[in-house]
N, C-alpha and C. Protein backbone atom coordinates (compact mmCIF):
# COMPACT_ATOMS: atom_id res chain seq x y z
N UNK A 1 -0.94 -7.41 11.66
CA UNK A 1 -0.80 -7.50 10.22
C UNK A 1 -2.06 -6.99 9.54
N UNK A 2 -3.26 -6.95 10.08
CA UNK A 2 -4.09 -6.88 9.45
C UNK A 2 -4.80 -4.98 9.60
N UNK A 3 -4.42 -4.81 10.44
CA UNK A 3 -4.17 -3.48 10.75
C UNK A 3 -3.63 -2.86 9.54
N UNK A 4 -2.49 -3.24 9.48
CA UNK A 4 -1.51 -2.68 8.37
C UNK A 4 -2.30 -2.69 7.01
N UNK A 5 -2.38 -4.24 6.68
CA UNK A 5 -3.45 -3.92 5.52
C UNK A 5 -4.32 -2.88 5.42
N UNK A 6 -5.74 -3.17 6.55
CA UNK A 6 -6.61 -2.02 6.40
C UNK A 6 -6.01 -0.29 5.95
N UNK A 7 -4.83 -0.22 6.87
CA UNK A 7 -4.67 1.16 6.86
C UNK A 7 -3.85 1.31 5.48
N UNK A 8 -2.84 0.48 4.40
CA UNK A 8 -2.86 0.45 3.38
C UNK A 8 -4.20 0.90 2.41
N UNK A 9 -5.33 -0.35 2.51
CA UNK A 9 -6.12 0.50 1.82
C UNK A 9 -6.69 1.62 1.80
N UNK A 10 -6.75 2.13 3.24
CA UNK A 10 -7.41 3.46 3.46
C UNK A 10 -6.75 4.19 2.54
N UNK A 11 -5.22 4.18 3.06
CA UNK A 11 -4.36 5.12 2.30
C UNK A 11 -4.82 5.26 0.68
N UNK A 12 -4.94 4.13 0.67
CA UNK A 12 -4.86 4.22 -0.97
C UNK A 12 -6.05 4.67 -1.36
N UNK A 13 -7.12 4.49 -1.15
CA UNK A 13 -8.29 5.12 -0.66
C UNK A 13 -8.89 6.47 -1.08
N UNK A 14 -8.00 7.20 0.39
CA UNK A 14 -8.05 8.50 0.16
C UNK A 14 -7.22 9.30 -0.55
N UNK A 15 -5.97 8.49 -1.19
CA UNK A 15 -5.03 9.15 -2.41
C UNK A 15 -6.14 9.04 -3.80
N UNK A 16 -6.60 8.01 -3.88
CA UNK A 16 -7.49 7.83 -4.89
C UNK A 16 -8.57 9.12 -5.12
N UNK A 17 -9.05 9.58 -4.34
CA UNK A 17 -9.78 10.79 -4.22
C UNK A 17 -9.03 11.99 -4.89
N UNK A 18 -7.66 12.16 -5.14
CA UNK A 18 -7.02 12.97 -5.57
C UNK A 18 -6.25 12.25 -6.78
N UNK A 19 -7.08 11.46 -7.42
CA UNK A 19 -6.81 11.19 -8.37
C UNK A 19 -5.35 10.20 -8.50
N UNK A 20 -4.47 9.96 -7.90
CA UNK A 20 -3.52 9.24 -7.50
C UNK A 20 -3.51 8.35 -8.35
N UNK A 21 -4.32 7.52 -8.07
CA UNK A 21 -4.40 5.63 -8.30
C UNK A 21 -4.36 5.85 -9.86
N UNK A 22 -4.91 6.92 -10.65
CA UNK A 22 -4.93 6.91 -12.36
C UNK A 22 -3.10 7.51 -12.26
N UNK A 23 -3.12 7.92 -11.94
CA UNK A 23 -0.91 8.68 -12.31
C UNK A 23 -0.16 7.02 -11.61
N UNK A 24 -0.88 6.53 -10.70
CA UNK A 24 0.24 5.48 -10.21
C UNK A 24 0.08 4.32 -11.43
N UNK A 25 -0.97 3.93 -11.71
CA UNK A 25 -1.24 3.04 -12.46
C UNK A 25 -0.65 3.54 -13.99
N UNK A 26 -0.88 4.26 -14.47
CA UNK A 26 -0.32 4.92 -15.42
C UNK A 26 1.61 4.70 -15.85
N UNK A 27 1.99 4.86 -14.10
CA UNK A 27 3.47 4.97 -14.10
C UNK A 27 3.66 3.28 -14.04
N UNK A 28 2.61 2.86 -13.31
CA UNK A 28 3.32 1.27 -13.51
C UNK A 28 3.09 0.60 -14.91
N UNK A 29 2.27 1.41 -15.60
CA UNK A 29 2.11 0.53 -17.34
C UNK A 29 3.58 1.27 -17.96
N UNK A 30 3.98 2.04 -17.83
CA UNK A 30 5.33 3.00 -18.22
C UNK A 30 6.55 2.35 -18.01
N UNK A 31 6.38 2.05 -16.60
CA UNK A 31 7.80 1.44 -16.25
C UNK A 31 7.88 0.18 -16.46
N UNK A 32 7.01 -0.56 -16.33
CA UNK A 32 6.87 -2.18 -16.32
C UNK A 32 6.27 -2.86 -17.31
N UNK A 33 5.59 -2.27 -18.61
CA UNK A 33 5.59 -2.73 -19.91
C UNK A 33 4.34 -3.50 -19.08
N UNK A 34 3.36 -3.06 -18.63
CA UNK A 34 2.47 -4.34 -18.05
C UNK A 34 1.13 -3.42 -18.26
N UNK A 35 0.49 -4.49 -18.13
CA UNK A 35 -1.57 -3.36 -18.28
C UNK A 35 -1.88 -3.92 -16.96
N UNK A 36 -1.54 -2.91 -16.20
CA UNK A 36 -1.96 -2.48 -14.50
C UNK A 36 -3.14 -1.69 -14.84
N UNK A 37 -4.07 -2.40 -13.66
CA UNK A 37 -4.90 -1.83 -13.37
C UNK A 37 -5.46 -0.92 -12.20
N UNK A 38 -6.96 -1.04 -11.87
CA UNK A 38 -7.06 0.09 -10.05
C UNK A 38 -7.01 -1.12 -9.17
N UNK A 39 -7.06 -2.92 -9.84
CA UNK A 39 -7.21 -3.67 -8.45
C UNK A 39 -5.73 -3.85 -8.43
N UNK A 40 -4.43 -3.83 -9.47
CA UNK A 40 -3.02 -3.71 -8.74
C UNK A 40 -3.07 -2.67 -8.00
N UNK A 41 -3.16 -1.36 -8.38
CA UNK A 41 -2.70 0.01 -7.43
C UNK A 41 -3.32 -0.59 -6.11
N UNK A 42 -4.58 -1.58 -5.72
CA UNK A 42 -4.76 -1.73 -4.20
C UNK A 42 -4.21 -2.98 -3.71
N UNK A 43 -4.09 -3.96 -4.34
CA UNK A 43 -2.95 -4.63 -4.35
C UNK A 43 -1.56 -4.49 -4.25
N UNK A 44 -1.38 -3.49 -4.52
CA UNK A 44 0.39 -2.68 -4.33
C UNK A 44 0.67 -2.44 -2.79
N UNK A 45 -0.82 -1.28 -2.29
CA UNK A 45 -1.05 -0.47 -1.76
C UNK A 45 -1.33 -1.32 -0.20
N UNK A 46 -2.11 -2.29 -0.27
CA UNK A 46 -2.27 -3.62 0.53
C UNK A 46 -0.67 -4.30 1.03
N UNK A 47 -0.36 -4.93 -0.29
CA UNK A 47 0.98 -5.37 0.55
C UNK A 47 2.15 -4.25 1.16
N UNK A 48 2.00 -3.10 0.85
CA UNK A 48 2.55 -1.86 1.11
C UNK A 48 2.61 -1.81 2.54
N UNK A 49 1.28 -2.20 2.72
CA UNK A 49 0.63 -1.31 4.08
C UNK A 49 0.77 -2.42 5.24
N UNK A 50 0.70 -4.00 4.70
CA UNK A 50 1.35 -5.50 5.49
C UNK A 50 2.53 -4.75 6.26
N UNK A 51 3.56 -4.96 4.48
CA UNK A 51 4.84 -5.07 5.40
C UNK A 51 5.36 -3.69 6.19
N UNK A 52 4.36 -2.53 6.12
CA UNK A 52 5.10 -1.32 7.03
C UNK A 52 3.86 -2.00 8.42
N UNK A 53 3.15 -2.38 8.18
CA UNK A 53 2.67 -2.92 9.82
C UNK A 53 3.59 -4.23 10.27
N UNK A 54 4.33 -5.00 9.48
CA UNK A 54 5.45 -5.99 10.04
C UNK A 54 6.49 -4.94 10.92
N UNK A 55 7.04 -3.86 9.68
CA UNK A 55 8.08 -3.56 10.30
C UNK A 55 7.89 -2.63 11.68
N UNK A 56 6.38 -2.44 11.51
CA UNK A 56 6.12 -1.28 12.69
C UNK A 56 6.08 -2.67 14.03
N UNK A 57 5.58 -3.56 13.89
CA UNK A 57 5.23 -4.83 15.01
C UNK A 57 6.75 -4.97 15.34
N UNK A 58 7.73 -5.23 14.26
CA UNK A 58 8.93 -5.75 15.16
C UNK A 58 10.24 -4.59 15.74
N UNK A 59 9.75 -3.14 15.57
CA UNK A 59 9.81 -2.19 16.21
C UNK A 59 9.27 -2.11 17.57
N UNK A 60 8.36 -2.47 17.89
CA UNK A 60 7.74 -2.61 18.96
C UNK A 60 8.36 -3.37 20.15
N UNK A 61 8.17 -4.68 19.24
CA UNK A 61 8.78 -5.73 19.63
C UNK A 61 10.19 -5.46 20.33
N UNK A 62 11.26 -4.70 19.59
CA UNK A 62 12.53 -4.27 20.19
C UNK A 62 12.48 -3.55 20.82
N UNK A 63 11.71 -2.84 21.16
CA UNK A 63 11.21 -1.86 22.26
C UNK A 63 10.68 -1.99 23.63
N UNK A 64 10.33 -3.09 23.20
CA UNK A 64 9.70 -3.76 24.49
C UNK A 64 8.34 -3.32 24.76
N UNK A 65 7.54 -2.57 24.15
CA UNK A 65 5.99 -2.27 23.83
C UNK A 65 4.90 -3.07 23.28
N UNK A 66 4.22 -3.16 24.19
CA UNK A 66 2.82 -4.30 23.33
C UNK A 66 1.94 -3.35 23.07
């Protein structure tokens, strides 16, 4: 799980470098009537990055791979 996180933030991270995190944040004050900021976009980006390391663990898991 915590894997997942880290590599969430990376991601978000290095999208941020390309300016990303200002167009995402931007689209979430647009769509959601809300004043999002850069600690939601890593907060988004964090639980993002959890649950694709859940779903990658219980992939595994059915696989029979540790």
């Amino acid at each position: 799980m915590a894997d997942g996180l880290l590599s969430g933030l990376l991601f978000a991270w290095i999208l941020s470098w390309f300016g990303f995190d200002d167009l995402a944040v931007k689209g979430i004050n647009e769509l959601l009537q809300i004043n999002a900021t850069a600690a939601s976009y890593y907060l988004i980006a964090a639980v993002l990055g959890i649950i694709a390391g859940l779903i990658n663990d219980i992939i595994k898991i059915n696989k029979g791979v540790k």
